[in-house]
N, C-alpha and C. Protein backbone atom coordinates (compact mmCIF):
# COMPACT_ATOMS: atom_id res chain seq x y z
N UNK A 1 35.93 -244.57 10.34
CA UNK A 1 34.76 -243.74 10.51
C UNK A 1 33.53 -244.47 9.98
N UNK A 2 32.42 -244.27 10.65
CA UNK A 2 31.32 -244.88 10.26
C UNK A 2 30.66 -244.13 8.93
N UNK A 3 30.75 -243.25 8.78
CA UNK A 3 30.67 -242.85 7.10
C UNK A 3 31.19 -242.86 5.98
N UNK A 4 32.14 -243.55 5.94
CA UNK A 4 33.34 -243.69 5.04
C UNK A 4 32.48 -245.34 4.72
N UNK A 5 31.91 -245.85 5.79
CA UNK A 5 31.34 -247.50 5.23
C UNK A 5 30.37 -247.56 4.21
N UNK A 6 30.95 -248.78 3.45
CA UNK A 6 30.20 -248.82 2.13
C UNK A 6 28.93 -250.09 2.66
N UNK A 7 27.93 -248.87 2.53
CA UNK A 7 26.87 -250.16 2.97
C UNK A 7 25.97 -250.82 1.94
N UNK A 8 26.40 -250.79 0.47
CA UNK A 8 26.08 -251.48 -0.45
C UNK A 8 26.30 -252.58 -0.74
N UNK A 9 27.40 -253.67 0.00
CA UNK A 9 27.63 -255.08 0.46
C UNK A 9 27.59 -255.23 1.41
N UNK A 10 26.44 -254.57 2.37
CA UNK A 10 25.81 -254.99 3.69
C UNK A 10 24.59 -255.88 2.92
N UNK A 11 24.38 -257.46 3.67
CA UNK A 11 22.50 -257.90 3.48
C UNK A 11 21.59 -257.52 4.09
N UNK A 12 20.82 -256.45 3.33
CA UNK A 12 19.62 -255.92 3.77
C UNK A 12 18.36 -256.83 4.24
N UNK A 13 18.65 -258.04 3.41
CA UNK A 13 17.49 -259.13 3.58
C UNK A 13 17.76 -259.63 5.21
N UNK A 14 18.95 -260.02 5.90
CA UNK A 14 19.22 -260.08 7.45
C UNK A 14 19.15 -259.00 8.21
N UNK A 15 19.41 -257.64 7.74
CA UNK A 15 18.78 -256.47 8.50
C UNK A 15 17.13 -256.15 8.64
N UNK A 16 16.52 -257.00 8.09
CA UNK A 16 14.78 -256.74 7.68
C UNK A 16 14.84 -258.07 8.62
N UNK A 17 15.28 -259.53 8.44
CA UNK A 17 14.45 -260.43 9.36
C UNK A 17 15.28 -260.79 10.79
N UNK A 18 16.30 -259.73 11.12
CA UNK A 18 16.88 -259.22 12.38
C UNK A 18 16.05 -258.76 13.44
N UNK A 19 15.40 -257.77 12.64
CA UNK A 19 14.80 -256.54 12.96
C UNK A 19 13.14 -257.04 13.38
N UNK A 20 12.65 -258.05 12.33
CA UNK A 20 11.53 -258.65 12.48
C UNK A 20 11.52 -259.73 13.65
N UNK A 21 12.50 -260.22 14.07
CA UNK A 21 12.57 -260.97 14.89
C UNK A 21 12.92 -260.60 16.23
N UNK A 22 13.47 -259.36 16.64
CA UNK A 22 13.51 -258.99 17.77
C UNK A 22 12.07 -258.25 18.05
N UNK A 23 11.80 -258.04 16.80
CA UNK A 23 9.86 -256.92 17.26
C UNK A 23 9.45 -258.48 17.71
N UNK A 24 9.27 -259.00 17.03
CA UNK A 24 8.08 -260.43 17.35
C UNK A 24 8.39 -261.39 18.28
N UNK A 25 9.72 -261.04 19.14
CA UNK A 25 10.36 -261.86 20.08
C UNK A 25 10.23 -261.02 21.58
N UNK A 26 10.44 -259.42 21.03
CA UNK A 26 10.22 -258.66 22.16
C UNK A 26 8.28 -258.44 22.47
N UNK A 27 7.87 -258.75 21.27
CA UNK A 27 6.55 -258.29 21.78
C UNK A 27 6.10 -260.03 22.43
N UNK A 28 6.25 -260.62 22.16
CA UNK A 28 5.55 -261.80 23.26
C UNK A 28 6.12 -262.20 24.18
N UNK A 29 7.56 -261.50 24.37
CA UNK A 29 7.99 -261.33 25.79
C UNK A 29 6.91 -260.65 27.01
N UNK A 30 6.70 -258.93 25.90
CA UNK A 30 6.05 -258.03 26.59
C UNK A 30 4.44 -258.65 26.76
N UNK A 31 3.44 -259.68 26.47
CA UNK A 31 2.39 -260.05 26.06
C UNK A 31 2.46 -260.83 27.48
N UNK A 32 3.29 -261.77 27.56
CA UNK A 32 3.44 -263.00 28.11
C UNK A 32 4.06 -262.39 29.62
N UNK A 33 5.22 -261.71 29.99
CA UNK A 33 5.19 -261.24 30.98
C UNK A 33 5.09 -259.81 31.44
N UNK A 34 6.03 -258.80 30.83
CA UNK A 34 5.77 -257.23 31.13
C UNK A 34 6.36 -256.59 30.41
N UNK A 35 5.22 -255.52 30.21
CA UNK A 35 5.87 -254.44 28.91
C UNK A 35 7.81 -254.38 29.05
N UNK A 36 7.99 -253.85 30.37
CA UNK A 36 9.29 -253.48 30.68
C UNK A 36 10.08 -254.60 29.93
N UNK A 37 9.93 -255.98 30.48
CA UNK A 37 10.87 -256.77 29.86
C UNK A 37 10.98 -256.93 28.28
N UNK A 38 9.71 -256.60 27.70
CA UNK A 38 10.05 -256.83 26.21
C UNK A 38 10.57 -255.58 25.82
N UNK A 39 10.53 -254.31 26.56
CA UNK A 39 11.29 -253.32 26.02
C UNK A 39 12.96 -253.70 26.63
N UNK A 40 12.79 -254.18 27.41
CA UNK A 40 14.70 -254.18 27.66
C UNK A 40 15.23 -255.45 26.61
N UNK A 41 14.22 -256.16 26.32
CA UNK A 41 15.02 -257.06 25.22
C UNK A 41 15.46 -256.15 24.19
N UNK A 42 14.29 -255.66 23.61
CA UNK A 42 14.42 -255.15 22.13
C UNK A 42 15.68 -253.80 22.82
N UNK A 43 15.67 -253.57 23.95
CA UNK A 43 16.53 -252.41 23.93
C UNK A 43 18.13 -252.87 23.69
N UNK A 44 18.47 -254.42 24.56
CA UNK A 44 19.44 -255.36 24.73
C UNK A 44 19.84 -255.39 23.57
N UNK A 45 18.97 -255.93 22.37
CA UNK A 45 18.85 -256.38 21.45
C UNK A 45 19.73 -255.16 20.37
N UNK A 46 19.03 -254.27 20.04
CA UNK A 46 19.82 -253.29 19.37
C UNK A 46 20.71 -252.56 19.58
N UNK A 47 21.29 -253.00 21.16
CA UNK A 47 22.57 -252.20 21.60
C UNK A 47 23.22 -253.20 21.49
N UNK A 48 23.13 -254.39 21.54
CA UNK A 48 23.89 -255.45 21.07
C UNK A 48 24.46 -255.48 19.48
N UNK A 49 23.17 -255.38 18.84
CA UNK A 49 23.68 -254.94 17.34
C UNK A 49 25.07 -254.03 16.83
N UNK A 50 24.54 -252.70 17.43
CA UNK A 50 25.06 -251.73 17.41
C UNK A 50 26.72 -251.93 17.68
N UNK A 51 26.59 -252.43 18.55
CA UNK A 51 28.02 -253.00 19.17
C UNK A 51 28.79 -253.78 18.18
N UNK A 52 28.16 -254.51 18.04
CA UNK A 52 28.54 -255.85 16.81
C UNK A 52 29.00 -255.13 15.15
N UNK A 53 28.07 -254.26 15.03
CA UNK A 53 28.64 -253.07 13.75
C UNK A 53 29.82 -252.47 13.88
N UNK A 54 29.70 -252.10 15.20
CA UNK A 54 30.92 -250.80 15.40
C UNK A 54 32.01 -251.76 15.29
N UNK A 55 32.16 -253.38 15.85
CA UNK A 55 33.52 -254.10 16.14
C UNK A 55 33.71 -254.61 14.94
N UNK A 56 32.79 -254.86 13.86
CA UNK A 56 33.09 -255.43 12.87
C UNK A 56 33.28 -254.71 11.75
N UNK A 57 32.85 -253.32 11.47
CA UNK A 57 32.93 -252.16 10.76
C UNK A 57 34.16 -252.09 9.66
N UNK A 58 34.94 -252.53 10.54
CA UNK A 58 36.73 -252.89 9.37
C UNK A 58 36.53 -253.92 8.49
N UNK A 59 35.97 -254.72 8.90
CA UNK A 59 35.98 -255.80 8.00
C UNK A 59 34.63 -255.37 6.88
N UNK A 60 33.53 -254.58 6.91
CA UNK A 60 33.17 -254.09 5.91
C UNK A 60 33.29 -253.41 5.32
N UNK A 61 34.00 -252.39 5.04
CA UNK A 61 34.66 -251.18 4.83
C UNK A 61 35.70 -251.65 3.63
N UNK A 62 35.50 -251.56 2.72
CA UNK A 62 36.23 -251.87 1.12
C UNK A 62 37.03 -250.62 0.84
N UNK A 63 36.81 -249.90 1.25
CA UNK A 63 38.20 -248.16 1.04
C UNK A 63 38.78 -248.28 2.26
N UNK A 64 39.34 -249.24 2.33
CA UNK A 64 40.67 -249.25 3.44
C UNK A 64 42.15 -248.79 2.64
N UNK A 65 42.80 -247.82 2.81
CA UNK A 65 44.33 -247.99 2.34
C UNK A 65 44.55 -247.82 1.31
């Protein structure tokens, strides 16, 4: 379960320049060619994340068993 995860040995410092880097990657996408595309990055982008949490979730999770 995703609430049972202990997110106190998650790095917050890679969740802050994750996060900074898809804003500043999606916005000069959107600058340079079209709003739409820098929103489907950043959208790509955090459903990608998301994904990547949910598959890896066991391996952070310290109250296993």
């Amino acid at each position: 379960m995703i609430n049972s995860l202990d997110t106190k040995g998650l790095p917050f410092k890679d969740l802050v320049i994750s996060g900074l880097l898809i804003f500043i990657v999606s916005t000069l996408i959107a600058n340079l060619y079209n709003p739409l595309w820098g929103f489907t990055y950043a959208f790509g982008n955090v459903l990608t994340l998301a994904f990547l949490s949910w598959l890896y979730q066991d391996s952070w999770n310290t109250n296993q068993y």
